[in-house]
N, C-alpha and C. Protein backbone atom coordinates (compact mmCIF):
# COMPACT_ATOMS: atom_id res chain seq x y z
N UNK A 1 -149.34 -161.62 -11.91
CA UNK A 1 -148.24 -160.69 -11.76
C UNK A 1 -147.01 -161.27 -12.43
N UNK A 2 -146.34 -160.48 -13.34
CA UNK A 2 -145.30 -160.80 -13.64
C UNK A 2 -143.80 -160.11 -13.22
N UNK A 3 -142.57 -160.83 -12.89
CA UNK A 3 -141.52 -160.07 -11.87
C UNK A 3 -140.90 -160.70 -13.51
N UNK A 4 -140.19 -158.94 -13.44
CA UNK A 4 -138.62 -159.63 -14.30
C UNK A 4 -137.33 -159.80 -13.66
N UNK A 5 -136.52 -160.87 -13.05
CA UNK A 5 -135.48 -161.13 -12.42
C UNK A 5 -134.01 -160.93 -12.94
N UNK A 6 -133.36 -159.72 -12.84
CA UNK A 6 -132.32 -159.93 -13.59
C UNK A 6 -130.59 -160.21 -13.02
N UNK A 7 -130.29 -161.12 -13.70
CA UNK A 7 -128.83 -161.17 -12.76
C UNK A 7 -128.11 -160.42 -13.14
N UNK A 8 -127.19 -159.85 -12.13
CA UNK A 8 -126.16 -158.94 -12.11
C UNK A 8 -124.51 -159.44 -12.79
N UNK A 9 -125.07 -160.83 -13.13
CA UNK A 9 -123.52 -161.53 -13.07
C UNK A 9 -123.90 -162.45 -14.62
N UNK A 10 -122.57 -162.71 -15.60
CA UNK A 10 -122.31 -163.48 -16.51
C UNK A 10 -122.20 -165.14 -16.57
N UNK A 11 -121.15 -165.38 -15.62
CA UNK A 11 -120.75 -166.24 -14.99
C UNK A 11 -121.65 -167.41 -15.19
N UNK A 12 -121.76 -168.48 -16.00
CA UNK A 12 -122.79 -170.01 -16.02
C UNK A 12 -123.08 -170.15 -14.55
N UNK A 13 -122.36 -170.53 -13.96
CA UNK A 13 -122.25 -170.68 -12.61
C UNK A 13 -122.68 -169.59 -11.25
N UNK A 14 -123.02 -168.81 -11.94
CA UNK A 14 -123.38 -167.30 -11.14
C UNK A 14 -124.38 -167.40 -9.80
N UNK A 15 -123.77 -167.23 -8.50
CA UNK A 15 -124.52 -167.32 -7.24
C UNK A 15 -125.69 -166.48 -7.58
N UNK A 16 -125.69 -165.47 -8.13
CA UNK A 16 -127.33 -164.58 -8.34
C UNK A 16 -127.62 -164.93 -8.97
N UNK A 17 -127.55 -165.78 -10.39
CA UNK A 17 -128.11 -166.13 -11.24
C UNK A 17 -128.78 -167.27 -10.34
N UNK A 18 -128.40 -168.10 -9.11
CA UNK A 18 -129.14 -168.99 -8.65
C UNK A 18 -129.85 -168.82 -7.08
N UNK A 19 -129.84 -167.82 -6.85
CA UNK A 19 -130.20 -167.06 -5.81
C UNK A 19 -131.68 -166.98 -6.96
N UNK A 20 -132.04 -166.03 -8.30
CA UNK A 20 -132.95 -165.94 -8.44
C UNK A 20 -133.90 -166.99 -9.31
N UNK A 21 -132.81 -168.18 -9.25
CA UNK A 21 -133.94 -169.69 -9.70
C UNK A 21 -134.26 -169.79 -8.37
N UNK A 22 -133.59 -170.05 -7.11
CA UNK A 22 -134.56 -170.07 -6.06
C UNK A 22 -136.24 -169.12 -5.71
N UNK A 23 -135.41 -167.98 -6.11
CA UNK A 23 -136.53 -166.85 -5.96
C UNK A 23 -137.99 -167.43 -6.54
N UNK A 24 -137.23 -167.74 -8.27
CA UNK A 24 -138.58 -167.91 -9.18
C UNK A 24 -139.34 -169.76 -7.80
N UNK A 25 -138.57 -170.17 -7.77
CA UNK A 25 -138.95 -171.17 -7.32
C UNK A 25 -140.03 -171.04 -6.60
N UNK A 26 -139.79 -170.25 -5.44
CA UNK A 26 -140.76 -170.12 -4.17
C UNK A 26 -141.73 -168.72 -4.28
N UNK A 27 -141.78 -168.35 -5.45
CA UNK A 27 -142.85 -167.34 -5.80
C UNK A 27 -144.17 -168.26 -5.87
N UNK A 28 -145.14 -167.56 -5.39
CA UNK A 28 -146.27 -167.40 -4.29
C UNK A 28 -147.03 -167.74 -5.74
N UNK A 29 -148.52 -168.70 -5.51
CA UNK A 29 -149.25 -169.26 -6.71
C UNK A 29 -149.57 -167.66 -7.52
N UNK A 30 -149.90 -167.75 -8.91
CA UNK A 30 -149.99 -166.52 -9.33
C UNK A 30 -149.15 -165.30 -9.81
N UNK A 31 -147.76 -165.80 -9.96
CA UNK A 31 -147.05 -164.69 -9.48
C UNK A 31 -145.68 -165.54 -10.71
N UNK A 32 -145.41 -164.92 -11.97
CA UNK A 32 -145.15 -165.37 -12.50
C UNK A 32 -142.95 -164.60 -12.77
N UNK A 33 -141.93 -165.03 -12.04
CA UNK A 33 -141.20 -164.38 -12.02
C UNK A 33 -140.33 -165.23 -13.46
N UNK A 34 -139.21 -164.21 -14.03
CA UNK A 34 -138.84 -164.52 -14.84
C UNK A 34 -137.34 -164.22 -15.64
N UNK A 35 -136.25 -165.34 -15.25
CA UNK A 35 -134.96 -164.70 -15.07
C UNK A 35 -134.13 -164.06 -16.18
N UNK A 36 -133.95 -163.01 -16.32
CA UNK A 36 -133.21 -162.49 -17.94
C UNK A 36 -131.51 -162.16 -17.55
N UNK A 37 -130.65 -162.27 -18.22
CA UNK A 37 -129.01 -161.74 -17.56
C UNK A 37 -128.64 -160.62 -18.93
N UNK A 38 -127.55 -160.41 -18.66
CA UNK A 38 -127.09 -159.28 -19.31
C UNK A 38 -126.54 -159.85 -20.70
N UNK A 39 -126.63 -160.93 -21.08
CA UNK A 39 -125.27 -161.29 -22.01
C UNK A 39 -125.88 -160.96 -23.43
N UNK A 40 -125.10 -160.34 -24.27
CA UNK A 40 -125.19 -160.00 -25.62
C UNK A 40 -125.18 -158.76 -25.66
N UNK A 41 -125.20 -157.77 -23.98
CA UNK A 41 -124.83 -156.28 -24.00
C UNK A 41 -123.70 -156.17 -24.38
N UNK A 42 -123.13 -155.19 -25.03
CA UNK A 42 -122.13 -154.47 -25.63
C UNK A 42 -121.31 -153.77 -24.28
N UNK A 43 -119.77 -152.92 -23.98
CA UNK A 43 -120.02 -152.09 -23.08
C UNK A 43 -119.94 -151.05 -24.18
N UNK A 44 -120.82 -150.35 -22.98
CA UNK A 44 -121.49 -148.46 -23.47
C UNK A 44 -120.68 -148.09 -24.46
N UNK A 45 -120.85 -147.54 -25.58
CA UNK A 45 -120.20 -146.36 -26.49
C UNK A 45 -120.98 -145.74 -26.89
N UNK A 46 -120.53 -144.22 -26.75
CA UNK A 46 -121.74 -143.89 -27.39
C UNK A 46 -122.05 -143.37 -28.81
N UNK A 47 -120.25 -143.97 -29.52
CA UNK A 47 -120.77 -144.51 -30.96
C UNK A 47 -121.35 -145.32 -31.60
N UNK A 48 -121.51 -146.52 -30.92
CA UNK A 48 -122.37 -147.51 -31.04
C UNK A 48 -123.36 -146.89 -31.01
N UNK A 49 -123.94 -146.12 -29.93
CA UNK A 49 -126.00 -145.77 -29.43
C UNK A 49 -125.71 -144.92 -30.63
N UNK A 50 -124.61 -143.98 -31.47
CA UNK A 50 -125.38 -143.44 -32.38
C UNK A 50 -125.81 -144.08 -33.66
N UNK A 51 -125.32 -145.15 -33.79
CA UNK A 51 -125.95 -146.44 -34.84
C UNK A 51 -127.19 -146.72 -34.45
N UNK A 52 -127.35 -146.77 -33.08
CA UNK A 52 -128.68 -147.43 -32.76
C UNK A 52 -128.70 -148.21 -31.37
N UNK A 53 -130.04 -148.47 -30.72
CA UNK A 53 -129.40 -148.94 -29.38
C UNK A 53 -129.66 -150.81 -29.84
N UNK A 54 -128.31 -151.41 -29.45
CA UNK A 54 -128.32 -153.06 -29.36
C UNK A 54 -129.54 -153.50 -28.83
N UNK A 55 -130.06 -154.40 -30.22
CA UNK A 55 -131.23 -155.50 -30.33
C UNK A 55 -131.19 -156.07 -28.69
N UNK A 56 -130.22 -156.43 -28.35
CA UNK A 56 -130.05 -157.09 -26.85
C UNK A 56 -130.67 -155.88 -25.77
N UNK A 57 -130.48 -154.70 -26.23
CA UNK A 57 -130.90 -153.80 -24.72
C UNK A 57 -132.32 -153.69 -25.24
N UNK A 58 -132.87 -153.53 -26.66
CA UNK A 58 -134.30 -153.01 -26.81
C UNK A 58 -135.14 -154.46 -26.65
N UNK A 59 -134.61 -155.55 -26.48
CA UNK A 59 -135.58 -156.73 -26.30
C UNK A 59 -135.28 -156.76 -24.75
N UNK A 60 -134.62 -156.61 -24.43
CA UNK A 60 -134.12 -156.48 -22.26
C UNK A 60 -135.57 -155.63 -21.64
N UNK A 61 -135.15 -153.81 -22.17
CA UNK A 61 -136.09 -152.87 -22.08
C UNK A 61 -137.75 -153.30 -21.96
N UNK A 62 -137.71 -153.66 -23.07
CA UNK A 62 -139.69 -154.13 -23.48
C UNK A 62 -139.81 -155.00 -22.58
N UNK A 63 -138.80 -155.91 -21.97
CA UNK A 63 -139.73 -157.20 -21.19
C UNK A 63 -139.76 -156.91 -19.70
N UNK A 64 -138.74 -155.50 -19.42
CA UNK A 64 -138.60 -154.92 -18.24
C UNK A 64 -140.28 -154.11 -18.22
N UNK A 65 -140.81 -153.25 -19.60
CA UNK A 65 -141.44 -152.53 -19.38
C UNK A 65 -142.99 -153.12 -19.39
N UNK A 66 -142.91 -154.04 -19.58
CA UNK A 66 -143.99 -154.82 -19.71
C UNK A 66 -144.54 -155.70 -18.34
N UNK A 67 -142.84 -155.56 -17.41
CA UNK A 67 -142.92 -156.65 -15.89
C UNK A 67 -143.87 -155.50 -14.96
N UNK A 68 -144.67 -156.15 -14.36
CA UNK A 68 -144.84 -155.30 -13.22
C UNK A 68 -144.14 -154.99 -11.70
N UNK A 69 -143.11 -155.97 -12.49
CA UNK A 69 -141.86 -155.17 -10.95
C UNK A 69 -140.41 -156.31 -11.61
N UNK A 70 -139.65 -155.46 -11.12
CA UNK A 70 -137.80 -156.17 -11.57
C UNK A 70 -137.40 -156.36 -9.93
N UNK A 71 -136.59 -157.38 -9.80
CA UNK A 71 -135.80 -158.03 -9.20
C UNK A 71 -134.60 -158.38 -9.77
N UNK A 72 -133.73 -157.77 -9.15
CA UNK A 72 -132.38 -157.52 -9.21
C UNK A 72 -131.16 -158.04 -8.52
N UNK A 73 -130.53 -159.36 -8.80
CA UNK A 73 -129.55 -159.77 -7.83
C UNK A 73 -128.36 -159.55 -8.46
N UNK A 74 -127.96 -158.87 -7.56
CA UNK A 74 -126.14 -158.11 -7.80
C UNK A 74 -125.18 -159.41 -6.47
N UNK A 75 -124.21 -159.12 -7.95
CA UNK A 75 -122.80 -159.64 -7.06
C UNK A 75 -122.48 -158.09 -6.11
N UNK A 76 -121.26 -158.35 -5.43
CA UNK A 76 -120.35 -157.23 -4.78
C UNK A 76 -118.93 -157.56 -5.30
N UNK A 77 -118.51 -156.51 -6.50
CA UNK A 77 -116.70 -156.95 -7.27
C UNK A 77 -115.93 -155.70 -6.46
N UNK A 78 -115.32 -155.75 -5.48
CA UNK A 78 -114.50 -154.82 -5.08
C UNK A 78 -114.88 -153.28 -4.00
N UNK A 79 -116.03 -153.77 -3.44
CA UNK A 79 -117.00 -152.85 -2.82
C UNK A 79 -117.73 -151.89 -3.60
N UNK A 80 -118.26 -152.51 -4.77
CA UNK A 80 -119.20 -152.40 -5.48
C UNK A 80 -119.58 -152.64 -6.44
N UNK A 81 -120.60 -152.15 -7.27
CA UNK A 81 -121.45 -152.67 -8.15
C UNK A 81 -120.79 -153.28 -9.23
N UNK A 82 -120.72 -154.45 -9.72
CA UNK A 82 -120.14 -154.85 -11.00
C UNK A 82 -119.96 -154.38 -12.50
N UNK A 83 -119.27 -154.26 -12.81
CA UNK A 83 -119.40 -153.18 -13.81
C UNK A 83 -120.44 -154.04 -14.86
N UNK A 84 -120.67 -155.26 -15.27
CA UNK A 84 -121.52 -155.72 -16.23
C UNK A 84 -123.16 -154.91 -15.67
N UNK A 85 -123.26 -155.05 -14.47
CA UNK A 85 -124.58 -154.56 -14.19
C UNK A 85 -124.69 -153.09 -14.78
N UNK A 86 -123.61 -152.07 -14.10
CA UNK A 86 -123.77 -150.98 -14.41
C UNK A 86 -123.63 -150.75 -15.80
N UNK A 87 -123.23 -151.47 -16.65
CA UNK A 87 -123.44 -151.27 -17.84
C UNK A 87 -124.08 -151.57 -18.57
N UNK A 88 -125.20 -152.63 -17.80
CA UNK A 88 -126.33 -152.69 -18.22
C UNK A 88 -127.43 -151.42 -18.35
N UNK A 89 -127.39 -151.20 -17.14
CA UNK A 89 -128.79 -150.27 -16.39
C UNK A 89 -128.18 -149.06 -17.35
N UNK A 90 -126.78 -148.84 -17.50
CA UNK A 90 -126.20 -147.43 -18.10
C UNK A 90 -126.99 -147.66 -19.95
N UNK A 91 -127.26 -148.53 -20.43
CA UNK A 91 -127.39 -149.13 -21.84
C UNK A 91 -129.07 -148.76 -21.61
N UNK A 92 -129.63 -149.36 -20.51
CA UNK A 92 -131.25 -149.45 -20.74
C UNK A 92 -131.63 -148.47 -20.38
N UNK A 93 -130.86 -146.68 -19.68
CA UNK A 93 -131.13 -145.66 -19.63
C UNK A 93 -131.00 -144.82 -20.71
N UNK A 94 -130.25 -145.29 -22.17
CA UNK A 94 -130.12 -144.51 -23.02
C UNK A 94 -131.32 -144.78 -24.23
N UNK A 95 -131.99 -143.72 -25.21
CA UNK A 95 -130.94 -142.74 -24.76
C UNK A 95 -131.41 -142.13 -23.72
N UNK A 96 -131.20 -140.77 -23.39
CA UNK A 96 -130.89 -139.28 -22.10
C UNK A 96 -132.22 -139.59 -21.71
N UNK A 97 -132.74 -139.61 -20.67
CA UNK A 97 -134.20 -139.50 -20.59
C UNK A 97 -135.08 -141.07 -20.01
N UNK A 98 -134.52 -142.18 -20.86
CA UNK A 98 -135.11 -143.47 -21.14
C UNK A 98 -135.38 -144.03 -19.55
N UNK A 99 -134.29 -143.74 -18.87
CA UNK A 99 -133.87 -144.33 -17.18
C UNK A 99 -135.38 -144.08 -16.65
N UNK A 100 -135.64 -142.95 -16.76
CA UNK A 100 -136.53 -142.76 -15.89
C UNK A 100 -138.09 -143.28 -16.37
N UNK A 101 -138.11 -142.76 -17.94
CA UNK A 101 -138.95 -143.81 -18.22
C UNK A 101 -139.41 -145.00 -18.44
N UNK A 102 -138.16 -146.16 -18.05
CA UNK A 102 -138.24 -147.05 -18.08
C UNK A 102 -138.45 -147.76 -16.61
N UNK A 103 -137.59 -147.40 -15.67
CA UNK A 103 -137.58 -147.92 -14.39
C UNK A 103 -138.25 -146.59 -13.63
N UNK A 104 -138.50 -145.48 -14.32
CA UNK A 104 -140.04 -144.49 -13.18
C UNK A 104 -140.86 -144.99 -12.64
N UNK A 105 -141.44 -145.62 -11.31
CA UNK A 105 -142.08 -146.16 -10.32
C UNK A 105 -142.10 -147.30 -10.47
N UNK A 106 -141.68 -147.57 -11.27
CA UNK A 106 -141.57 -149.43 -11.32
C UNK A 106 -141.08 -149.91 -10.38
N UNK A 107 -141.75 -150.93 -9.43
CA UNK A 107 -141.63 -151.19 -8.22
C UNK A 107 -140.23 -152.64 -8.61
N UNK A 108 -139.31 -152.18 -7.92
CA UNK A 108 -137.90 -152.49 -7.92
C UNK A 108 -137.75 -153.34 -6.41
N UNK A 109 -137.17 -154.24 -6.84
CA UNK A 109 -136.09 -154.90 -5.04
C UNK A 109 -135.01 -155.79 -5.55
N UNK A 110 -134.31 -155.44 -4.95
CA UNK A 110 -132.85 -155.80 -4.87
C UNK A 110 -132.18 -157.14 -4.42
N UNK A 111 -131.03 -157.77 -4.03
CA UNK A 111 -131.05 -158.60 -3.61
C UNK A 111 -129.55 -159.20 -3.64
N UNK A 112 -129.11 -159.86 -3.46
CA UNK A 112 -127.75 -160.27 -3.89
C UNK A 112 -126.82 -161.62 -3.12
N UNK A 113 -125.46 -162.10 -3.49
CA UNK A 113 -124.96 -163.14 -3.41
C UNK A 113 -123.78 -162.79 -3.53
N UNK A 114 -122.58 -163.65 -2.41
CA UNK A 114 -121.19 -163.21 -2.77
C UNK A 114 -120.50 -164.44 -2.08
N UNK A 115 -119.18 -164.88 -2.61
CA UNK A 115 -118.35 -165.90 -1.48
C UNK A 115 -117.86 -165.26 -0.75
N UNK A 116 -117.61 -164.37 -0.46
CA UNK A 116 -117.70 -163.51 0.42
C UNK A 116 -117.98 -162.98 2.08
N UNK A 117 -117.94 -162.82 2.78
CA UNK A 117 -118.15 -162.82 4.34
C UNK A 117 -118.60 -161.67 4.57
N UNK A 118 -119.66 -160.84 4.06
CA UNK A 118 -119.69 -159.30 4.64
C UNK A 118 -121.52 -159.18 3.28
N UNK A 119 -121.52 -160.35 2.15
CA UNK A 119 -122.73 -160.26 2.00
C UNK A 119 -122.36 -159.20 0.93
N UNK A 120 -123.42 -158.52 0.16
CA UNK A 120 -123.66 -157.74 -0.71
C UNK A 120 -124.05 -156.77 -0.58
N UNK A 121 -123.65 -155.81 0.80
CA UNK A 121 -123.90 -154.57 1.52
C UNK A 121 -123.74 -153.47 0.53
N UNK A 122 -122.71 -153.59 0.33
CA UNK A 122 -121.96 -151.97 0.00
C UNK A 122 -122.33 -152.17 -2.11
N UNK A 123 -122.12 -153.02 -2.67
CA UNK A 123 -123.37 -153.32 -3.76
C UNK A 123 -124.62 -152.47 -3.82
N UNK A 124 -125.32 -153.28 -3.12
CA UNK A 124 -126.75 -152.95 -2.99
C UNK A 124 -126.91 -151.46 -2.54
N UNK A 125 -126.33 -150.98 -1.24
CA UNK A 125 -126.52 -149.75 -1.05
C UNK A 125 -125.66 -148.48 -2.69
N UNK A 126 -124.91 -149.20 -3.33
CA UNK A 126 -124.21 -148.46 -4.72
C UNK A 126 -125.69 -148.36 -5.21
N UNK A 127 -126.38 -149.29 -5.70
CA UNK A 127 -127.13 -149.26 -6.19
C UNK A 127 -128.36 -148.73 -6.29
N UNK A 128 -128.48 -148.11 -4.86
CA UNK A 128 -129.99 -146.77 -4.62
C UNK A 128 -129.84 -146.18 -5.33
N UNK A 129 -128.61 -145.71 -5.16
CA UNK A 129 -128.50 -143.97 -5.96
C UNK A 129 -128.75 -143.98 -7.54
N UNK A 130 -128.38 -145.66 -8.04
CA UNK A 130 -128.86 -145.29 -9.47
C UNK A 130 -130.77 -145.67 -9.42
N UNK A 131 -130.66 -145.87 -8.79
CA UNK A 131 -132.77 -146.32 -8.98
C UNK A 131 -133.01 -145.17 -8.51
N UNK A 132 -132.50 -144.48 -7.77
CA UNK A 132 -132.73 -143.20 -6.97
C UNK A 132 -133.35 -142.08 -8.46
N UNK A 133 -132.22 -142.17 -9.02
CA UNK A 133 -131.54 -141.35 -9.86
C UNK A 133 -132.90 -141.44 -11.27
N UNK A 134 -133.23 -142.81 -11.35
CA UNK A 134 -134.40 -143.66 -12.30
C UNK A 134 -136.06 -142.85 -11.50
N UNK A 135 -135.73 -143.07 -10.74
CA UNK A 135 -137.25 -142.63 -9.67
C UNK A 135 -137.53 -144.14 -9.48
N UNK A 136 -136.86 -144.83 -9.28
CA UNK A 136 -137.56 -146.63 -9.39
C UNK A 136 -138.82 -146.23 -7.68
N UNK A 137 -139.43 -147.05 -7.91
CA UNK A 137 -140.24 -147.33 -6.60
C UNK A 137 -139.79 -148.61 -5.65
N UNK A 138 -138.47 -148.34 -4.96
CA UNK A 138 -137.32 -149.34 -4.33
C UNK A 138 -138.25 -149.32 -3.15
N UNK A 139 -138.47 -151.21 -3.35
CA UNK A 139 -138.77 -151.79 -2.03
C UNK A 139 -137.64 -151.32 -0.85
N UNK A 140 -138.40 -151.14 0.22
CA UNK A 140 -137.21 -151.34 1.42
C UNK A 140 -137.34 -152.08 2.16
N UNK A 141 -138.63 -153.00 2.37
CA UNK A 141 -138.96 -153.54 3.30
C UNK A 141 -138.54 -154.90 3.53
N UNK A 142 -137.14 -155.27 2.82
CA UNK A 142 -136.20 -156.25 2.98
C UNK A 142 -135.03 -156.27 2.26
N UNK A 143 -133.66 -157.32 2.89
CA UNK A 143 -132.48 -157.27 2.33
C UNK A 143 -132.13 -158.82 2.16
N UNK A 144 -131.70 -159.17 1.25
CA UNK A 144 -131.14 -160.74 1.30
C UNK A 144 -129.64 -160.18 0.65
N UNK A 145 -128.91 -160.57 1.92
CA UNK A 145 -127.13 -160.39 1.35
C UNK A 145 -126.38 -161.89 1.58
N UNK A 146 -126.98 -162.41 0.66
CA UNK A 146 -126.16 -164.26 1.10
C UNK A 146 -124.46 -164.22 1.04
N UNK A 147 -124.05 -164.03 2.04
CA UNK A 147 -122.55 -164.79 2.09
C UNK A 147 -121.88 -165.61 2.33
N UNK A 148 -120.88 -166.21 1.88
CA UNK A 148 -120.35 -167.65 1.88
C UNK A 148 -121.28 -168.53 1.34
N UNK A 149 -121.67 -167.97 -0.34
CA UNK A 149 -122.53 -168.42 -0.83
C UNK A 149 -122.19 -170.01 -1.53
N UNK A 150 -120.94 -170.07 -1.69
CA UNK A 150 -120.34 -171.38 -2.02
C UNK A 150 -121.18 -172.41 -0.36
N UNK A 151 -120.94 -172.23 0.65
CA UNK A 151 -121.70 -173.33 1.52
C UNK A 151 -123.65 -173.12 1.30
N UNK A 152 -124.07 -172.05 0.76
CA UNK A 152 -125.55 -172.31 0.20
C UNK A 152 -125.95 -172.68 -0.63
N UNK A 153 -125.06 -172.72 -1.88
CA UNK A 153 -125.56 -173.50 -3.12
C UNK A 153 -124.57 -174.74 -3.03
N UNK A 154 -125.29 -175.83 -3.74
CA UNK A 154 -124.69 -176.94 -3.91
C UNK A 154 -123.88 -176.54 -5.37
N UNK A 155 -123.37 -177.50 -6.02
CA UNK A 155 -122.32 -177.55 -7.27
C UNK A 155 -123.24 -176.88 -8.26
N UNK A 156 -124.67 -177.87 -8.29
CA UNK A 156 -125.33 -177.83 -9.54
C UNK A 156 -126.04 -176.07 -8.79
N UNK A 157 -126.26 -174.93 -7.92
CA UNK A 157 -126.22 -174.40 -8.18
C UNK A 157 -128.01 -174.10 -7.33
N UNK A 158 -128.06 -175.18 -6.63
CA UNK A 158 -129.33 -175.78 -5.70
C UNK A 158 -128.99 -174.85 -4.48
N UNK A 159 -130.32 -174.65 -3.73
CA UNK A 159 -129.77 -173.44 -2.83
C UNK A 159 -130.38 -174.82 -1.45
N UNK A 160 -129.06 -175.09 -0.93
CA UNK A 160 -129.18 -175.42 0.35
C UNK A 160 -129.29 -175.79 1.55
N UNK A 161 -129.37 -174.00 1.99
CA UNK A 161 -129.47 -173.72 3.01
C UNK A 161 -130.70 -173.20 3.58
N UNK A 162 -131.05 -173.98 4.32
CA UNK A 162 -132.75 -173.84 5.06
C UNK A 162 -133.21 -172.41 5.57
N UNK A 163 -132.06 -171.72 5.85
CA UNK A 163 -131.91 -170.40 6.90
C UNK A 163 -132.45 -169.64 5.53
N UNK A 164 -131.32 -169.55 4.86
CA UNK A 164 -131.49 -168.67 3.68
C UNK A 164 -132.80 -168.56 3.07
N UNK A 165 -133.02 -170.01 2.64
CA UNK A 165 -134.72 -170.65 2.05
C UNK A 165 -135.42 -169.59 2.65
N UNK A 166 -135.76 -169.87 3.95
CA UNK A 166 -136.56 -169.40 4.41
C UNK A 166 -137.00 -167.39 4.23
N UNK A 167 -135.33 -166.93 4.37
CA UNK A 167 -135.12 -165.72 4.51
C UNK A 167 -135.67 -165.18 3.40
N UNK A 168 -135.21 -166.03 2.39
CA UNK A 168 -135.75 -165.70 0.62
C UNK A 168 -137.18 -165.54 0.60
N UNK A 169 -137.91 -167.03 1.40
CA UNK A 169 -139.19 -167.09 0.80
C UNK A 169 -139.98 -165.82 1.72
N UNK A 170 -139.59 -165.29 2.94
CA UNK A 170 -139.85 -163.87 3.11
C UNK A 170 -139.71 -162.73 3.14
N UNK A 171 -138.48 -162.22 1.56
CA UNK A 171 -138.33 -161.51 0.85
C UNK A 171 -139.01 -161.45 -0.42
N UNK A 172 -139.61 -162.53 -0.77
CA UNK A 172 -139.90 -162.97 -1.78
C UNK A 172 -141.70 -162.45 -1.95
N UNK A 173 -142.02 -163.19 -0.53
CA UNK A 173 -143.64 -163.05 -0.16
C UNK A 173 -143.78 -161.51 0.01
N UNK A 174 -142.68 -160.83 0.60
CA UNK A 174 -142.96 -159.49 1.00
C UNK A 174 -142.84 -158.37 -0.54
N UNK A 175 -142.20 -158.72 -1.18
CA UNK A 175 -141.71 -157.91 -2.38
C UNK A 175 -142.86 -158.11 -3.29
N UNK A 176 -143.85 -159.12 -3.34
CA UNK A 176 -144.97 -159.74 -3.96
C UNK A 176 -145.74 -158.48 -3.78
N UNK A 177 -145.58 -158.97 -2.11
CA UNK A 177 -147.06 -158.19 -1.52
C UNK A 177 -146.74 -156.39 -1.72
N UNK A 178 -145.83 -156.16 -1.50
CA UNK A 178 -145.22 -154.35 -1.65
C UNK A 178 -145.90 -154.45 -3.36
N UNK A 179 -145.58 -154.68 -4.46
CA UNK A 179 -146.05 -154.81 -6.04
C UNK A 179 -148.08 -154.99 -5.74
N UNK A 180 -148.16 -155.75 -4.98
CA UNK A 180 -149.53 -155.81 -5.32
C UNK A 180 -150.76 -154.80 -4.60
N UNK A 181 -149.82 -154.24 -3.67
CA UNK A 181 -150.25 -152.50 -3.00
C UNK A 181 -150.15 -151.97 -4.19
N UNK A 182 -149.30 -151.43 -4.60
CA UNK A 182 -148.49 -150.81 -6.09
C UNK A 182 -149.92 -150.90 -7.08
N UNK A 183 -149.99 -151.71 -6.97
CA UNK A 183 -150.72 -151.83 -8.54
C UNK A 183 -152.61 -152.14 -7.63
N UNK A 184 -152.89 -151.75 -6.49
CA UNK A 184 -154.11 -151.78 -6.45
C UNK A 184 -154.92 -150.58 -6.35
């Protein structure tokens, strides 16, 4: 099984970007996850898409369409979705049409990281309505909203906290197992 992991955030230092090296970490023998970020997206114009859509979204796209499930860790910028994300997913839906064929039942779960005290609630819930919107096949059968993510990762970006570990490695096992219903 292959998971494509994508971070929601730019940032070297990015709590989701290390939320999902943990992830890849504690993925289950067999199970091959694999972290991609947004950088070299453009934001949206849609004079640009009439040149053509950016080498960066059509090599993103193929390795999405090729995963048998995406994992998705979003920051929370201002009670909601970051605009780099949304201008991602807005880039890998074009052109008109692409959203759905790209993320249509593709078994999707979510996930997220913030310094923050309230977690990556109101994020993540922004974010149904566009998978909604895709037809994604959105796990529900777990939430990881790490807050006060500065005391879970160490400097270099190491996750930890045992609580969390744990919480991950049964979001992690469960999101496996939801993909491998999916595909039997």
């Amino acid at each position: 099984m292959k998971i494509i992991a994508l971070s929601g955030a730019l940032r070297r230092a990015s709590y989701n970007t290390a939320l999902l090296r943990a992830a890849i970490a504690l993925a289950p023998e067999g199970v091959t996850i694999e972290l991609r970020t947004l950088h070299g997206i453009p934001l949206y114009d849609g004079d640009v898409e009439a040149e053509g859509i950016p080498e960066a979204v059509t090599t993103l796209r193929e390795e999405i369409r090729a995963a048998d499930a995406l994992l998705i860790s979003t920051p929370e910028y201002n009670n909601a979705i970051p605009g780099v994300l949304k201008n991602g997913l807005d880039w890998l839906s074009r052109p008109s049409g692409e959203g759905a064929k790209l993320f249509g039942g593709k078994p999707t779960g979510l996930m997220g990281a913030t310094p923050g005290g309230f977690g990556t609630v109101q994020s993540q819930d922004a974010m149904l309505s566009v998978f909604r919107t895709f037809g994604s096949d959105f796990w529900m059968g777990g939430r990881v909203m790490v807050s006060h993510a500065g005391q879970v990762f160490d400097a270099d970006g190491k996750l930890v906290d045992d609580k969390v570990r744990e919480q991950l490695q049964q979001f992690v096992n469960g999101f496996v197992a939801f993909v491998k219903a999916r595909s039997a």
